[in-house]
C-alpha atoms as a PDB file:
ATOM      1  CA  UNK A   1      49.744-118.583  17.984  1.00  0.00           C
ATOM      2  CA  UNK A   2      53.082-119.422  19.086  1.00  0.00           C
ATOM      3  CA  UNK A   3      55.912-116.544  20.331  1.00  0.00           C
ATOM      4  CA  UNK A   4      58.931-118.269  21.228  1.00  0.00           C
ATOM      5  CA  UNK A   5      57.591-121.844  21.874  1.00  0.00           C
ATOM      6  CA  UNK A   6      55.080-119.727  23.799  1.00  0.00           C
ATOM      7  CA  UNK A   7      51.279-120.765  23.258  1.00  0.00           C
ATOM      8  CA  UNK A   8      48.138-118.757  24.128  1.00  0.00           C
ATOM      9  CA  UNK A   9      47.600-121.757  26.268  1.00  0.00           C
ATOM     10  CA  UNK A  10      50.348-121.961  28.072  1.00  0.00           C
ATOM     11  CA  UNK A  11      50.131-118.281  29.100  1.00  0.00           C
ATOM     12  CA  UNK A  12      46.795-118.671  29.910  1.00  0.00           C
ATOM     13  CA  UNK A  13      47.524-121.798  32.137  1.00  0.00           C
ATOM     14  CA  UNK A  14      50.656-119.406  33.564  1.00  0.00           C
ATOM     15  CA  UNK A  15      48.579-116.856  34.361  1.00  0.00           C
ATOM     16  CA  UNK A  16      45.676-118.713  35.700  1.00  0.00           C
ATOM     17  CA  UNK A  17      48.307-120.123  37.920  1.00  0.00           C
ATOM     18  CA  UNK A  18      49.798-117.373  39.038  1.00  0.00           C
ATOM     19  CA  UNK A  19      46.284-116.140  40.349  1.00  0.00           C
ATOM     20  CA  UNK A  20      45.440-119.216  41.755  1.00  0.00           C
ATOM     21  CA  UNK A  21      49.127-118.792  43.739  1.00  0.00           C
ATOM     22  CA  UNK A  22      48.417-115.330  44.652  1.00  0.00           C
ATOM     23  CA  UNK A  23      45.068-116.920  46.579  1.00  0.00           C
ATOM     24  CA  UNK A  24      46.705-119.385  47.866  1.00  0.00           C
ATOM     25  CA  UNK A  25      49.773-117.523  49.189  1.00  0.00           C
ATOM     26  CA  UNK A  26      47.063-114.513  50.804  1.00  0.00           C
ATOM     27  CA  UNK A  27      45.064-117.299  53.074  1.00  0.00           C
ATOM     28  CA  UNK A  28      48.143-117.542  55.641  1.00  0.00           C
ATOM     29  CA  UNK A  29      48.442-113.619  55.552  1.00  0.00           C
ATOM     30  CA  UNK A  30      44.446-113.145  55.964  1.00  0.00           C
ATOM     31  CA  UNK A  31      44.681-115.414  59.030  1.00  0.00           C
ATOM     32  CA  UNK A  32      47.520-113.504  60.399  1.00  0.00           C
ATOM     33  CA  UNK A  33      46.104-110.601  59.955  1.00  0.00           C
ATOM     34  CA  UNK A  34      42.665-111.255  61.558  1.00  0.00           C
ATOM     35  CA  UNK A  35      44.064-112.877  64.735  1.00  0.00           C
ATOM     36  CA  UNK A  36      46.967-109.954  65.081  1.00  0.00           C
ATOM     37  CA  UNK A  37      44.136-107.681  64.831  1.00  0.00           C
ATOM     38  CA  UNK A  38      41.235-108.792  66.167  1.00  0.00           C
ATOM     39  CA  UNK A  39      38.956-109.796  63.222  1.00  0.00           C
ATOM     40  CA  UNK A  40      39.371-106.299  61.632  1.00  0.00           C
ATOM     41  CA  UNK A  41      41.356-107.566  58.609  1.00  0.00           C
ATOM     42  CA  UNK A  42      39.651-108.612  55.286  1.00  0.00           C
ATOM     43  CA  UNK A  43      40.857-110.959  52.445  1.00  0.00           C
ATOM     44  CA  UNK A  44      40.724-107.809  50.243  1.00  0.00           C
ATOM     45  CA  UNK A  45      43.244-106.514  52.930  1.00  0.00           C
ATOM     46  CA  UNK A  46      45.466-110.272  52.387  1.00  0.00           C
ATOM     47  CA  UNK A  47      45.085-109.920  48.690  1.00  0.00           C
ATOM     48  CA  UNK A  48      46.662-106.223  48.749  1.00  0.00           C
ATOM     49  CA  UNK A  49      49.723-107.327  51.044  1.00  0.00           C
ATOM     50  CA  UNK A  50      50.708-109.961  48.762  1.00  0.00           C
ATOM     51  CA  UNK A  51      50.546-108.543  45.667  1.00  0.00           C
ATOM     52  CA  UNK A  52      52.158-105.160  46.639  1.00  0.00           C
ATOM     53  CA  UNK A  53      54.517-106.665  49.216  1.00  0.00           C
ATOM     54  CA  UNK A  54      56.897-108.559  46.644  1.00  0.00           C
ATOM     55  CA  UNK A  55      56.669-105.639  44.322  1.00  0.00           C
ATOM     56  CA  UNK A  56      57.740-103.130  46.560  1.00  0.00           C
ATOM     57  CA  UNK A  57      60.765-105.425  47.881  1.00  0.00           C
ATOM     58  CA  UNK A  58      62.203-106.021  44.549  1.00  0.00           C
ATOM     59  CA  UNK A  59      61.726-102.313  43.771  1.00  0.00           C
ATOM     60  CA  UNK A  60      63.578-101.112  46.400  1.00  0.00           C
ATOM     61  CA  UNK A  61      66.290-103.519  46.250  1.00  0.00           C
ATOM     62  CA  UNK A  62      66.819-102.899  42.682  1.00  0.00           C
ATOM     63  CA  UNK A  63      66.881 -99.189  43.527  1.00  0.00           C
ATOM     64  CA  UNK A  64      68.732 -99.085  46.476  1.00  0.00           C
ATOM     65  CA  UNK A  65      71.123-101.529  44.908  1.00  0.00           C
ATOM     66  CA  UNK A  66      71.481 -99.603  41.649  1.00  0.00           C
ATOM     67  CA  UNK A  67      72.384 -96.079  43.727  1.00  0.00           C
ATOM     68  CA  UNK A  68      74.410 -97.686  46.747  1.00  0.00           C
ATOM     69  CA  UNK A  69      76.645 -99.954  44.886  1.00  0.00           C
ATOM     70  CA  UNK A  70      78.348 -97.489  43.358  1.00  0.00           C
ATOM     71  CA  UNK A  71      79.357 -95.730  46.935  1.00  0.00           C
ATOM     72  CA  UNK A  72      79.808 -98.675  48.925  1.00  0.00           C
ATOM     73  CA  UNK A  73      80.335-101.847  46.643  1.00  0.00           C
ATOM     74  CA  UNK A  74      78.547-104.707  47.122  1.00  0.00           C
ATOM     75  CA  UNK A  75      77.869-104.433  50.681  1.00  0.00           C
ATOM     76  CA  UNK A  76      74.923-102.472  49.065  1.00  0.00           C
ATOM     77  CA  UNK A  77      72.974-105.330  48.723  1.00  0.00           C
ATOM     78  CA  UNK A  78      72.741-105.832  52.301  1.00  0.00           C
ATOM     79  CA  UNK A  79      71.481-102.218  52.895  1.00  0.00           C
ATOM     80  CA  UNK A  80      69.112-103.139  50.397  1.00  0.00           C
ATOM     81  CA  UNK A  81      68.126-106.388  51.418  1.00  0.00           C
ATOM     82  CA  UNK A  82      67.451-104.784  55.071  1.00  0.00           C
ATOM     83  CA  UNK A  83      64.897-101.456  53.641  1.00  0.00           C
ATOM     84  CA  UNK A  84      63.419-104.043  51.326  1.00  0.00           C
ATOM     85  CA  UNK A  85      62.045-106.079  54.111  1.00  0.00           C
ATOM     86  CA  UNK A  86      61.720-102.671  56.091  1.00  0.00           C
ATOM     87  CA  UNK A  87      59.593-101.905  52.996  1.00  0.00           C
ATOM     88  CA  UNK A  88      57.427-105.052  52.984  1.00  0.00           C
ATOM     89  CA  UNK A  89      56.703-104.663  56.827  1.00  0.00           C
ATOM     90  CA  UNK A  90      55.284-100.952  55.530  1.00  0.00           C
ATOM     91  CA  UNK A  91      53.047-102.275  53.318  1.00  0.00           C
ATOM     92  CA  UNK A  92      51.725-105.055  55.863  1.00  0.00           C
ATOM     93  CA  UNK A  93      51.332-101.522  58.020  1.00  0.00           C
ATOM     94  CA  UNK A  94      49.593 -99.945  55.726  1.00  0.00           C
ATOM     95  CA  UNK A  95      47.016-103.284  54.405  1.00  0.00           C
ATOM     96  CA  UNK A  96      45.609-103.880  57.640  1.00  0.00           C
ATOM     97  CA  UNK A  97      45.871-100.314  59.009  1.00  0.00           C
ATOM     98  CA  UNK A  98      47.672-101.207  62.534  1.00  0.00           C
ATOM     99  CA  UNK A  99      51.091-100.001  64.081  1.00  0.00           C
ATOM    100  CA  UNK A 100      54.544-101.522  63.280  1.00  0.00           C
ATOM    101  CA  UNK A 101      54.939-103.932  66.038  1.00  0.00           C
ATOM    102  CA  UNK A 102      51.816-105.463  64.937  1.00  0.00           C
ATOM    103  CA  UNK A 103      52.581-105.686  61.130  1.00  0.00           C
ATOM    104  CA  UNK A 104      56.022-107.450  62.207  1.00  0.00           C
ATOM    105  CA  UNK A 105      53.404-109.900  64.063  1.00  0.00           C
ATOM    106  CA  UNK A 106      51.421-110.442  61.074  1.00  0.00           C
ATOM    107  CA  UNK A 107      54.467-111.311  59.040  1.00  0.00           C
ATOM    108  CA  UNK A 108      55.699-113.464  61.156  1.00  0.00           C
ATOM    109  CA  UNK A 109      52.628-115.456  62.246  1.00  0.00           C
ATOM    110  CA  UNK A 110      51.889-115.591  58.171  1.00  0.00           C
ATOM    111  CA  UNK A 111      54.916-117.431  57.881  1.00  0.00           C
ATOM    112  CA  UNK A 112      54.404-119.887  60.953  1.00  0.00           C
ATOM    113  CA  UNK A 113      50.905-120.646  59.480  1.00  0.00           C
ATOM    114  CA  UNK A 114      52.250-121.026  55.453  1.00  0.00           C
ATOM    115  CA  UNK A 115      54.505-123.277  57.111  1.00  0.00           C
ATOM    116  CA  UNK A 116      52.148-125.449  59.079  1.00  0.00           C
ATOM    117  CA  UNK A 117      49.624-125.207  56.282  1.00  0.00           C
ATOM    118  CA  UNK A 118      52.516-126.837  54.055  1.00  0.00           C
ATOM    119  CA  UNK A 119      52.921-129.234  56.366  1.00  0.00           C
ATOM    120  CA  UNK A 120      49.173-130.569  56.816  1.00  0.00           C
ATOM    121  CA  UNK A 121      48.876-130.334  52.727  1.00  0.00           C
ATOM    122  CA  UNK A 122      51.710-132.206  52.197  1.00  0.00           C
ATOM    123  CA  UNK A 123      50.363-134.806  55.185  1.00  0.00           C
ATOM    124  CA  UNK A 124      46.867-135.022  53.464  1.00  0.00           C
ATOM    125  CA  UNK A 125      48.015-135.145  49.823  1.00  0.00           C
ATOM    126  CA  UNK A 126      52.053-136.281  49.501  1.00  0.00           C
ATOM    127  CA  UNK A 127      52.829-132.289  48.318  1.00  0.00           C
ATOM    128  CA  UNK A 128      54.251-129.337  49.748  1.00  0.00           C
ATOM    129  CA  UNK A 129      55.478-125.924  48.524  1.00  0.00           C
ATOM    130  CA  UNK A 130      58.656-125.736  48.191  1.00  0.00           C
ATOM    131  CA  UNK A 131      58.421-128.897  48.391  1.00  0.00           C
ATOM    132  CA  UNK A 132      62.408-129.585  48.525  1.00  0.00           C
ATOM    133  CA  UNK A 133      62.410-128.060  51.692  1.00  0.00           C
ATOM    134  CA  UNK A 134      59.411-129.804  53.183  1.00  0.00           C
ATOM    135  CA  UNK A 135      59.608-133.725  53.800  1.00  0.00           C
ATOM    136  CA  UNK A 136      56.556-135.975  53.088  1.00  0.00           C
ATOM    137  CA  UNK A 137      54.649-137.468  56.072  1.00  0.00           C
END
């Protein structure tokens, strides 16, 4: 079955991948989470951040984006750029069920370890993610 040069195979293979990503992507944020709060967060808890996280930011950019430009021009991408990632931190809040200072920690410290985690992956194996950003060891 082909759609658009689009197999059943290569959607599979996409989607499969996209899963695979999704785990991948929630290991830094489960870490994160169980050192910010002290062994209380679950992988379930990981898994929930990361897949509503992006869909809430791109949401409420689009939103904010659609209604703001309109008043204030394009400067309304900046108010929605800054709720978006207000957004995100809410949903980190809400995941692991801990106070806004400490969801700021988690999304930080997720980053420091993705980062570090790239590093030692791209050390041990020649690849990194993204790897243009990322030089091989």
């Amino acid at each position: 079955m082909i759609i658009d040069n689009i197999t059943l195979t290569s959607l599979l293979f996409t989607i499969i991948s996209l899963i695979i990503l999704w785990i991948v992507i929630s290991i830094p944020v489960w870490l994160a989470g169980k050192a910010v709060t002290g062994g209380k967060a679950t992988f379930g808890d990981a898994l929930l951040a990361t897949l509503a996280g992006p869909i809430i930011y791109a949401v409420v950019t689009i939103v904010v984006d659609f209604f703001l430009s309109r008043l204030i021009g394009s400067t309304a991408y900046v108010f929605g750029f800054i709720l978006a990632l207000i957004a995100w931190i809410w949903v980190f809040k809400a995941s692991f069920q801990t106070g806004w200072l400490r969801a700021i920690l988690i999304a930080f410290l997720a980053w420091v370890i993705f980062i570090v985690l790239s590093f030692i992956v791209g050390a041990l194996f020649g690849v990194a993610y993204p790897a243009p950003f990322f030089p091989t060891i």
